[in-house]
PDB file of N, CA and C in Angstrom:
ATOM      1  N   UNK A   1     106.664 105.370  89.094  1.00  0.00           N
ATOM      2  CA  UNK A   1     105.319 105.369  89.650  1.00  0.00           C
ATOM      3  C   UNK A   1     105.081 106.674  90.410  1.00  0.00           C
ATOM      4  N   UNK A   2     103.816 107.696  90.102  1.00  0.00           N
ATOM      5  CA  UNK A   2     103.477 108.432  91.189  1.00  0.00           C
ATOM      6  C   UNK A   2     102.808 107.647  92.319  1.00  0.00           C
ATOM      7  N   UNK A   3     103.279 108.911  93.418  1.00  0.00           N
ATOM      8  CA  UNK A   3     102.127 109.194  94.478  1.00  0.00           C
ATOM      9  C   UNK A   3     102.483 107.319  95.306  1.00  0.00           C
ATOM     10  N   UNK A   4     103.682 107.030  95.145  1.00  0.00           N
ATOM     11  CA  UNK A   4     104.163 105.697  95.826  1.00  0.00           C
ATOM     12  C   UNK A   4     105.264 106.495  97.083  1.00  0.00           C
ATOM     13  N   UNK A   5     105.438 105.439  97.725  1.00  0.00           N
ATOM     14  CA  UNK A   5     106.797 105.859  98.200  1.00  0.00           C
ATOM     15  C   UNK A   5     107.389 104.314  98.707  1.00  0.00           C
ATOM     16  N   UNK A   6     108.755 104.246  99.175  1.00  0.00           N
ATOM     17  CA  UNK A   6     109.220 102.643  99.795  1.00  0.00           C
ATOM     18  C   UNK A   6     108.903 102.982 101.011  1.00  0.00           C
ATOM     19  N   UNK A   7     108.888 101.314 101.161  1.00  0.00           N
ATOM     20  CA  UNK A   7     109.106 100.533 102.792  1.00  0.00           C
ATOM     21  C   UNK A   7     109.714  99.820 102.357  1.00  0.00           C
ATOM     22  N   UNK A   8     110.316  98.880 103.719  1.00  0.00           N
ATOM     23  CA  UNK A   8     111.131  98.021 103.796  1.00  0.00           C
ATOM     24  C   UNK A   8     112.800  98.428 103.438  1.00  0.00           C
ATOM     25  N   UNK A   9     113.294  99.354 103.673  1.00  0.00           N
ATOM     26  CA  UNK A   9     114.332  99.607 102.927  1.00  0.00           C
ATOM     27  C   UNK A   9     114.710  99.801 101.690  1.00  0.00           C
ATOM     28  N   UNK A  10     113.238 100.287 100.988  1.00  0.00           N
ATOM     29  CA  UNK A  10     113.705 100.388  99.782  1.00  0.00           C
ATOM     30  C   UNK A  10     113.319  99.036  98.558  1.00  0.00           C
ATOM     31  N   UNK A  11     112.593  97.959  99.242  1.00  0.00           N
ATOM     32  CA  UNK A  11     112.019  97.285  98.702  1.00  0.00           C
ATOM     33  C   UNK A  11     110.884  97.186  98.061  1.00  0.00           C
ATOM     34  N   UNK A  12     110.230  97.678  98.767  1.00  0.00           N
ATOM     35  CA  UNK A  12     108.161  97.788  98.122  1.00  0.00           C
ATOM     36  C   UNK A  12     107.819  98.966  97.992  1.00  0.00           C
ATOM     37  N   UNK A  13     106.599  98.870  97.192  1.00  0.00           N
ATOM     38  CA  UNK A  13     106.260 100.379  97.034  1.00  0.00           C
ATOM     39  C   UNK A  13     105.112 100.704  97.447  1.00  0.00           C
ATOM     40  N   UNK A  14     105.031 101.473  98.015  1.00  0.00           N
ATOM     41  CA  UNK A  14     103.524 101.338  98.599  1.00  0.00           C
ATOM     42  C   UNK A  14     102.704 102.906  97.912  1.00  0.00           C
ATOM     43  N   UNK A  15     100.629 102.244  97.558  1.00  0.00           N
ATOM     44  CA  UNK A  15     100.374 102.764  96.742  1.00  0.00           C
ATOM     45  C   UNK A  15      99.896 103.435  97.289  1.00  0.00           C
ATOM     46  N   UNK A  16      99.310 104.936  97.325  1.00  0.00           N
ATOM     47  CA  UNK A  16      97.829 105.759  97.298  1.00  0.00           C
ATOM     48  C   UNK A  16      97.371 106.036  97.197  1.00  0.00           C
ATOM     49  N   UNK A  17      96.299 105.962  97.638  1.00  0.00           N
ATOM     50  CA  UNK A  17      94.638 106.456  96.810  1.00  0.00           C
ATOM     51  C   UNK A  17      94.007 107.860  96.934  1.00  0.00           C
ATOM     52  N   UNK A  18      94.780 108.487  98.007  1.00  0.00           N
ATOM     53  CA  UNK A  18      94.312 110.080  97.430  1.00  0.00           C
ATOM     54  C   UNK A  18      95.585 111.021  96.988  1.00  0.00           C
ATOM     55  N   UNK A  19      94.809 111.917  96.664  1.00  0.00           N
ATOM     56  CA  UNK A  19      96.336 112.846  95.742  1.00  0.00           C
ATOM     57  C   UNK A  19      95.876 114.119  96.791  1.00  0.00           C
ATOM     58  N   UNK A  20      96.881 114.594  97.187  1.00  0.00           N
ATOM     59  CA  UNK A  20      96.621 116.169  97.637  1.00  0.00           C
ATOM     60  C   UNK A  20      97.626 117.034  97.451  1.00  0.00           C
ATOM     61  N   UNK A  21      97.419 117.981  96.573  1.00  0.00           N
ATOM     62  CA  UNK A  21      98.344 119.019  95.271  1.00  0.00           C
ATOM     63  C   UNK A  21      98.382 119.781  96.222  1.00  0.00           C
ATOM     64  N   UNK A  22      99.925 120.240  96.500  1.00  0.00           N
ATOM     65  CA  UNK A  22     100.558 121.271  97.513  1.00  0.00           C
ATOM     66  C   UNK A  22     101.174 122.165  96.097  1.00  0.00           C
ATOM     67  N   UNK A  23     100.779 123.841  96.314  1.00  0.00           N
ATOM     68  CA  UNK A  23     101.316 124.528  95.403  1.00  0.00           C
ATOM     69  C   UNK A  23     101.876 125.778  96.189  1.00  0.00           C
ATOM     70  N   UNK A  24     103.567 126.215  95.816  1.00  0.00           N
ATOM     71  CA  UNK A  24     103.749 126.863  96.497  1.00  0.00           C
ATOM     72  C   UNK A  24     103.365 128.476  95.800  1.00  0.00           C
ATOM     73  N   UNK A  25     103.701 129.259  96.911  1.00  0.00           N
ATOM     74  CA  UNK A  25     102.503 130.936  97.015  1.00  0.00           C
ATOM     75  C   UNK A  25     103.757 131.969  97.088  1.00  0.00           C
ATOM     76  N   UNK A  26     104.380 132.676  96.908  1.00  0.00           N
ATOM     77  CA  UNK A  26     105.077 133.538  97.270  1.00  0.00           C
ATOM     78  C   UNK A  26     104.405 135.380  98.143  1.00  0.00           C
ATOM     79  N   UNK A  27     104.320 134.792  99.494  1.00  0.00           N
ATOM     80  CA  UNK A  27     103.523 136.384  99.651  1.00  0.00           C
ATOM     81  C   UNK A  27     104.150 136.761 101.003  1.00  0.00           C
ATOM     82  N   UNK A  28     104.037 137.736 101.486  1.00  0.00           N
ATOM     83  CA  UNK A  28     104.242 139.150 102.397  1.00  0.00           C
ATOM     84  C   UNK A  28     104.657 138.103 103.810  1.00  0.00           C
ATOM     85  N   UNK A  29     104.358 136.685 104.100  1.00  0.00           N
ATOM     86  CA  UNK A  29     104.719 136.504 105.029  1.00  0.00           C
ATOM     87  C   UNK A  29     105.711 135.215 104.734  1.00  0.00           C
ATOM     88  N   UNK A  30     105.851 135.421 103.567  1.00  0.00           N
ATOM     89  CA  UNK A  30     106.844 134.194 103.182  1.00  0.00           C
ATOM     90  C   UNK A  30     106.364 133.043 102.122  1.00  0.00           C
ATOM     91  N   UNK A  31     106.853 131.872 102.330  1.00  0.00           N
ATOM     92  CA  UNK A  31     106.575 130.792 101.182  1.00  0.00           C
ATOM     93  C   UNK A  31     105.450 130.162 101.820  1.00  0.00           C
ATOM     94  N   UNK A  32     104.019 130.176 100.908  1.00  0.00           N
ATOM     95  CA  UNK A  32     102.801 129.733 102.532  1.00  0.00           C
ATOM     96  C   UNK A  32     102.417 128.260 100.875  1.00  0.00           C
ATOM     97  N   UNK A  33     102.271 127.115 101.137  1.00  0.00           N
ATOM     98  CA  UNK A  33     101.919 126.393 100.188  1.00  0.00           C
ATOM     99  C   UNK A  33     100.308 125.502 100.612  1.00  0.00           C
ATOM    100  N   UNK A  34      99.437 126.014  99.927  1.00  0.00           N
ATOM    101  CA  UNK A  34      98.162 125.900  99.959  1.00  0.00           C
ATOM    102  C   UNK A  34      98.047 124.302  99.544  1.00  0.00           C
ATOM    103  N   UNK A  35      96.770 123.465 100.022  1.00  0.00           N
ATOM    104  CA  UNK A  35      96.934 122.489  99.346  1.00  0.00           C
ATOM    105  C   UNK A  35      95.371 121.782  99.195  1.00  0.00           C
ATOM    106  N   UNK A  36      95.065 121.270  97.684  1.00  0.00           N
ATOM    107  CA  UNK A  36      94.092 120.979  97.279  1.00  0.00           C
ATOM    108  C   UNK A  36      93.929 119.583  97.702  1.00  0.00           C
ATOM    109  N   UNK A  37      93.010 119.234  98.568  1.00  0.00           N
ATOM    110  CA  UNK A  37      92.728 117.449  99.234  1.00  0.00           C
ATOM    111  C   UNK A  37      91.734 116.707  97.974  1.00  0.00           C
ATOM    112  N   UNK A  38      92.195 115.640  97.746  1.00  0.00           N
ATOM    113  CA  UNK A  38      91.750 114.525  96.773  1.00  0.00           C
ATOM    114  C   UNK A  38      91.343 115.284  96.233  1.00  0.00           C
ATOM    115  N   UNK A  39      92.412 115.624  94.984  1.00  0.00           N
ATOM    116  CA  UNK A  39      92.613 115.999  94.006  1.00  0.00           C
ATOM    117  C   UNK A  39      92.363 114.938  92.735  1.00  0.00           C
ATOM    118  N   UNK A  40      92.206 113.904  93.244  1.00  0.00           N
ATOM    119  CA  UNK A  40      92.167 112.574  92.383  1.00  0.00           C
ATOM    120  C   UNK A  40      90.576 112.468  91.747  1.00  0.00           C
ATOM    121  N   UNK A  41      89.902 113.483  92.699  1.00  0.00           N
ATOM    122  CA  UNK A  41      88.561 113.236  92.652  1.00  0.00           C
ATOM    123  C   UNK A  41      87.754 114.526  91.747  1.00  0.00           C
ATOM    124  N   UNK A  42      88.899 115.524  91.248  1.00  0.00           N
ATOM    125  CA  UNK A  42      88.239 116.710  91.065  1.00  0.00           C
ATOM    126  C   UNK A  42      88.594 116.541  88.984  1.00  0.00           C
ATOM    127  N   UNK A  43      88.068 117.581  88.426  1.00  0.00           N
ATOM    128  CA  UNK A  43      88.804 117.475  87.182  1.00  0.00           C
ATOM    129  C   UNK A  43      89.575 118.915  87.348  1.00  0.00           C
ATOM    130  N   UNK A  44      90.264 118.952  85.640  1.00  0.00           N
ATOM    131  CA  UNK A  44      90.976 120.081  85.713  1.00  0.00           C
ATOM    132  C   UNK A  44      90.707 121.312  85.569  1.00  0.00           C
ATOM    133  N   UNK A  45      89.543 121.123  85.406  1.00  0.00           N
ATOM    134  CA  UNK A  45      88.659 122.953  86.068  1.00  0.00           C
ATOM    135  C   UNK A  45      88.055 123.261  87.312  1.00  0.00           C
ATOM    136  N   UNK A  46      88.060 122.518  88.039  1.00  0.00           N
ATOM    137  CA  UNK A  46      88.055 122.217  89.281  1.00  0.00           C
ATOM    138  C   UNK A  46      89.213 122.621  89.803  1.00  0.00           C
ATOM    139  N   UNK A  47      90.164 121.613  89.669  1.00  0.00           N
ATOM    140  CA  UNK A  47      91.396 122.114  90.346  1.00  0.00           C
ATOM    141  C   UNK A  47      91.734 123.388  89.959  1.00  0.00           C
ATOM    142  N   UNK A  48      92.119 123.915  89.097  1.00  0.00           N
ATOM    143  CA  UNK A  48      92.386 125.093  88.619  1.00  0.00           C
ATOM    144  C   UNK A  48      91.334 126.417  89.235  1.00  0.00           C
ATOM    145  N   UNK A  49      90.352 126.132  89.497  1.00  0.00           N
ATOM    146  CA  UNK A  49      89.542 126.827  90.127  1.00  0.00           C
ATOM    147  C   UNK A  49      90.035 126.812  92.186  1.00  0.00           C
ATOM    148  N   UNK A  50      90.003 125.653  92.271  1.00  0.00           N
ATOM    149  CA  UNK A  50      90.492 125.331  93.739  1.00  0.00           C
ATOM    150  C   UNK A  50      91.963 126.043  94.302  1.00  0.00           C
ATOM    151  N   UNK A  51      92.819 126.126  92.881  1.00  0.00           N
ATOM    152  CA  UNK A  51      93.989 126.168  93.140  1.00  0.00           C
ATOM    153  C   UNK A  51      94.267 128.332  93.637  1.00  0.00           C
ATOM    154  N   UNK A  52      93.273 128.785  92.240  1.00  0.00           N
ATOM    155  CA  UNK A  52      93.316 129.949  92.137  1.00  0.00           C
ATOM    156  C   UNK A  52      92.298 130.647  93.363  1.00  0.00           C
ATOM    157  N   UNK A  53      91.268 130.280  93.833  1.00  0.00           N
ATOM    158  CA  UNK A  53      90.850 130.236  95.643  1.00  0.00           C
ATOM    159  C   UNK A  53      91.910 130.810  96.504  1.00  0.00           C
ATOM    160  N   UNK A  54      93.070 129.657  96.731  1.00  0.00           N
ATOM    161  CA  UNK A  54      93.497 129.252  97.458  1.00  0.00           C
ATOM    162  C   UNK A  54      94.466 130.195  97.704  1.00  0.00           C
ATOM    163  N   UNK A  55      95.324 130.500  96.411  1.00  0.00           N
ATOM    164  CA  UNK A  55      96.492 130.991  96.280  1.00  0.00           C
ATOM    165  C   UNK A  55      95.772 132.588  96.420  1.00  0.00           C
ATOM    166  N   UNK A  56      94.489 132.688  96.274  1.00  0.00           N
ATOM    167  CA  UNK A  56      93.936 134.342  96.258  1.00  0.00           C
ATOM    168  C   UNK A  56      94.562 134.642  97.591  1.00  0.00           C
ATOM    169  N   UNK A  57      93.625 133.515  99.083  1.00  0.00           N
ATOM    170  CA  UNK A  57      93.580 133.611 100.034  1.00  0.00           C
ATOM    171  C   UNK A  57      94.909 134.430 100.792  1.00  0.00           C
ATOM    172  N   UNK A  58      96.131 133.899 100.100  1.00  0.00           N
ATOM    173  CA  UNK A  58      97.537 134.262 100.661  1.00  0.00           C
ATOM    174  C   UNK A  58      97.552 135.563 100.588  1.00  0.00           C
ATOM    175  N   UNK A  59      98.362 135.964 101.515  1.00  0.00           N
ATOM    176  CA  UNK A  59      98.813 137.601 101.388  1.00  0.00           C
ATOM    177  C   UNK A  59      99.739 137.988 100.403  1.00  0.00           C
ATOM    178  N   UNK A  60      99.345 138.659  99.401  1.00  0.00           N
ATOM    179  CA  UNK A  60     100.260 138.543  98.171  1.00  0.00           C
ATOM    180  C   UNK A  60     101.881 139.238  98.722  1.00  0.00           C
ATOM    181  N   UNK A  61     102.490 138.808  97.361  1.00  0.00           N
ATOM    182  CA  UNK A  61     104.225 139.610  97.840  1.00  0.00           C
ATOM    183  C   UNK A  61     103.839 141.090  97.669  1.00  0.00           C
ATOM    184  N   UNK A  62     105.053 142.028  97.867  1.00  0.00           N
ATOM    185  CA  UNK A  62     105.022 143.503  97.957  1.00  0.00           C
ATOM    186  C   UNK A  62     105.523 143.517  96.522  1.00  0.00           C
TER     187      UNK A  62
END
C-alpha cells in the first residue's frame, strides 16, 4: 500500500488522503528537497510543471 504507514506496533495501517512529492535538488548549498503539497489533486503536467518551478528556485550546483 502507498502513502500508509503502521500504528499499533505494526498492526494497522493507517490511510492518507493527501500526497506531498518531496524531490531531492542537488545545489551550491547542499541537498535542499522542494516539495509539491496535494499532489493527489494535480495531474501530470501540473506536477511536472510544479516540480520544474521548484527545483529552478534552488541554487544550482557549481
Amino acid at each position: 500500500m502507498f502513502n500508509t504507514t503502521t500504528a499499533n506496533s505494526g498492526t494497522e495501517l493507517v490511510y492518507y488522503d493527501s500526497v506531498n512529492l518531496g524531490i531531492a535538488v542537488d545545489s551550491r548549498k547542499g541537498l535542499m528537497v522542494p516539495v509539491v503539497r496535494n499532489a493527489q489533486t494535480k495531474g501530470v503536467d501540473e506536477i511536472a510543471a510544479a516540480v520544474d518551478d521548484l527545483a529552478g528556485r534552488c541554487v544550482p550546483a557549481a
